[in-house]
C-alpha atoms as a PDB file:
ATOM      1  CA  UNK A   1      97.702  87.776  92.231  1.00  0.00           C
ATOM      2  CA  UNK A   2     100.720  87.577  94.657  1.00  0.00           C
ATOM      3  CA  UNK A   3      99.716  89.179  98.596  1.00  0.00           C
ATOM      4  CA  UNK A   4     101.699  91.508 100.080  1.00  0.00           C
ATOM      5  CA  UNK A   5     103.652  90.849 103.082  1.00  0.00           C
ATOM      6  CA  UNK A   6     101.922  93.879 105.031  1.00  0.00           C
ATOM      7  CA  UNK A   7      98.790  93.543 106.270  1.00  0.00           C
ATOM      8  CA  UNK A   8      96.176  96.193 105.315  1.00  0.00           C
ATOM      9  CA  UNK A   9      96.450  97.651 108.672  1.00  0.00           C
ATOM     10  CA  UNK A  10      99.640  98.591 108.443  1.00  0.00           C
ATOM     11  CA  UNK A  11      99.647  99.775 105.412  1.00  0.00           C
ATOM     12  CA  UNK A  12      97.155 102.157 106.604  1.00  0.00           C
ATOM     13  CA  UNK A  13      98.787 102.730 109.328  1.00  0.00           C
ATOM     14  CA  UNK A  14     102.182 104.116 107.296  1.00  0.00           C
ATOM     15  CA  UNK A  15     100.039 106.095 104.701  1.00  0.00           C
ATOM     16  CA  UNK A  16      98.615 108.032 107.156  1.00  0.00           C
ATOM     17  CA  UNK A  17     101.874 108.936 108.544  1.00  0.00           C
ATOM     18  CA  UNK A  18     103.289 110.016 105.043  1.00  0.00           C
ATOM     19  CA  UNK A  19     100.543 112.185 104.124  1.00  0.00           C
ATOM     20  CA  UNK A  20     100.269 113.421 108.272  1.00  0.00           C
ATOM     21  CA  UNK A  21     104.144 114.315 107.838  1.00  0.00           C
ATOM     22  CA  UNK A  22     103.802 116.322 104.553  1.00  0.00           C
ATOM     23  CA  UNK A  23     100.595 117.804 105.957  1.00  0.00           C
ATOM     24  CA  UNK A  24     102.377 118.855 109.099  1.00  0.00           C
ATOM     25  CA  UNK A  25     105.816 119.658 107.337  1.00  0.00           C
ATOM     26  CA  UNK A  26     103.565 122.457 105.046  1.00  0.00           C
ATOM     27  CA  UNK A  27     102.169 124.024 107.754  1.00  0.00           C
ATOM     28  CA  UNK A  28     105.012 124.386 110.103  1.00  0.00           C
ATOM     29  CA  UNK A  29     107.074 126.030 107.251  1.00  0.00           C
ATOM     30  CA  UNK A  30     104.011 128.040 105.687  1.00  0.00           C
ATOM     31  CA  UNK A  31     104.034 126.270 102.801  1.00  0.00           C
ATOM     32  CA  UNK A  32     100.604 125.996 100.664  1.00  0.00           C
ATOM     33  CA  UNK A  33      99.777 122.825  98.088  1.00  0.00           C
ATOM     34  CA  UNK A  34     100.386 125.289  94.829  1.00  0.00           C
ATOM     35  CA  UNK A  35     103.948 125.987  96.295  1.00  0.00           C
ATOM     36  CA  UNK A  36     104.572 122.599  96.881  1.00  0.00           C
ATOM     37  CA  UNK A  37     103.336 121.350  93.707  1.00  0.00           C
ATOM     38  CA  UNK A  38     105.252 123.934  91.333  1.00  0.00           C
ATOM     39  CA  UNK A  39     108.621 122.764  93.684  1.00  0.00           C
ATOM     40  CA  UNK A  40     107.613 119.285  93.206  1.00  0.00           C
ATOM     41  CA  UNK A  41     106.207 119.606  89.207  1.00  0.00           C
ATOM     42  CA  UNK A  42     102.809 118.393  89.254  1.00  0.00           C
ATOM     43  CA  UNK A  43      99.810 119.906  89.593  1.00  0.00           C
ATOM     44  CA  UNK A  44      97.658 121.429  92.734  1.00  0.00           C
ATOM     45  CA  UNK A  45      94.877 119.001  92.411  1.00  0.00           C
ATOM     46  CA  UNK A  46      97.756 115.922  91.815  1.00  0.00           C
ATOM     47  CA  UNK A  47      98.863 116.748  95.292  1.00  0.00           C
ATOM     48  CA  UNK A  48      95.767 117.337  96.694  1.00  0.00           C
ATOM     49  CA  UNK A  49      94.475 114.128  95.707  1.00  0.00           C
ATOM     50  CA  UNK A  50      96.825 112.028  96.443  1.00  0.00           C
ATOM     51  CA  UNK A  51      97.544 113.424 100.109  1.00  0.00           C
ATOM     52  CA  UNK A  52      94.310 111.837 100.790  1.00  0.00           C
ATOM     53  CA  UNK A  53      95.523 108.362  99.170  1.00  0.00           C
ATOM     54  CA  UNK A  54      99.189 108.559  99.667  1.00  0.00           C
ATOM     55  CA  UNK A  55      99.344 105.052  98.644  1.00  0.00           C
ATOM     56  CA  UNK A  56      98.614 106.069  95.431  1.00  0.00           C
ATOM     57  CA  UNK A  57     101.868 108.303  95.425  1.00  0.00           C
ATOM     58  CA  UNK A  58     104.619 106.774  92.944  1.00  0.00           C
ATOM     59  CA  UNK A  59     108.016 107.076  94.313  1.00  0.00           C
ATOM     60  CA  UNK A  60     109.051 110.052  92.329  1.00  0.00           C
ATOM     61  CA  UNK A  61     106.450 112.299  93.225  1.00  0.00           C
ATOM     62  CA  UNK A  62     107.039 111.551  96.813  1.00  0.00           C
ATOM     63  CA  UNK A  63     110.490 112.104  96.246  1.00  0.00           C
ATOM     64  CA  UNK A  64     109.695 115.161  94.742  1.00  0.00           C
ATOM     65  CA  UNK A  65     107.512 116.317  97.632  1.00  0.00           C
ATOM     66  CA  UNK A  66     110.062 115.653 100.302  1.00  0.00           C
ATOM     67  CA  UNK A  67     112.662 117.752  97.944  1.00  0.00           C
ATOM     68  CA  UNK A  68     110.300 120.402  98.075  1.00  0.00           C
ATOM     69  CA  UNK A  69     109.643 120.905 101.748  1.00  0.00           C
ATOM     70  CA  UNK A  70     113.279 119.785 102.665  1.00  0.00           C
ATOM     71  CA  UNK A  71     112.900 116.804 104.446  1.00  0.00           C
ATOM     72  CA  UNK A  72     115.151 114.007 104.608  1.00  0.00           C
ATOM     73  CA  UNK A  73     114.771 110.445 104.282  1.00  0.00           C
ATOM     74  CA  UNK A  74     116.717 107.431 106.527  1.00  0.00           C
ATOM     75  CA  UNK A  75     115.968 103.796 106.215  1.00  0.00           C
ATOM     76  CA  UNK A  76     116.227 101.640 109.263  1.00  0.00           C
ATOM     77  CA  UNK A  77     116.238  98.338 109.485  1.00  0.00           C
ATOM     78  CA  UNK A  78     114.428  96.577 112.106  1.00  0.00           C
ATOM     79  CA  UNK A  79     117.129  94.336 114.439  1.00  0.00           C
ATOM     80  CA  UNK A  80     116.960  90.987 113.527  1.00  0.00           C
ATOM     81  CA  UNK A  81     116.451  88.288 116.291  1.00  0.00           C
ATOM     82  CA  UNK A  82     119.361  85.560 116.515  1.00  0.00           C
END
């Protein structure tokens, strides 16, 4: 089996922030797990579960989530040294 290029720390590291920004996103804007799921088409305990293993989130259903509480997505890339 091939490795991944991030270490396990990091990986961590950026799950946690995922499921901290959802988490964070829902309460700011009132927003409970059933609302968010019926927005996002899964089920309650589909959200629930996977907020505490966001790794375990395929890309659609985060997609859906961030649809569902509004948030936007960017994609920076790191500067490269010369």
């Amino acid at each position: 089996m091939a490795k991944s290029l991030v270490s396990v720390p990091k990986k961590k590291e950026r799950e946690d922030y995922i499921s901290s920004m959802i988490k964070g996103e829902m309460v700011r804007y009132h927003k409970s797990p059933e609302q968010i799921a019926v927005k996002a088409q899964f089920s309650t305990k589909t959200l629930t579960t996977k907020l505490g293993e966001p790794g375990r989130f395929t890309i659609e259903e985060l997609y859906a989530i961030l649809d569902a509480l509004e948030i936007r997505v960017a994609f920076i890339r790191k500067p490269q040294p010369l």
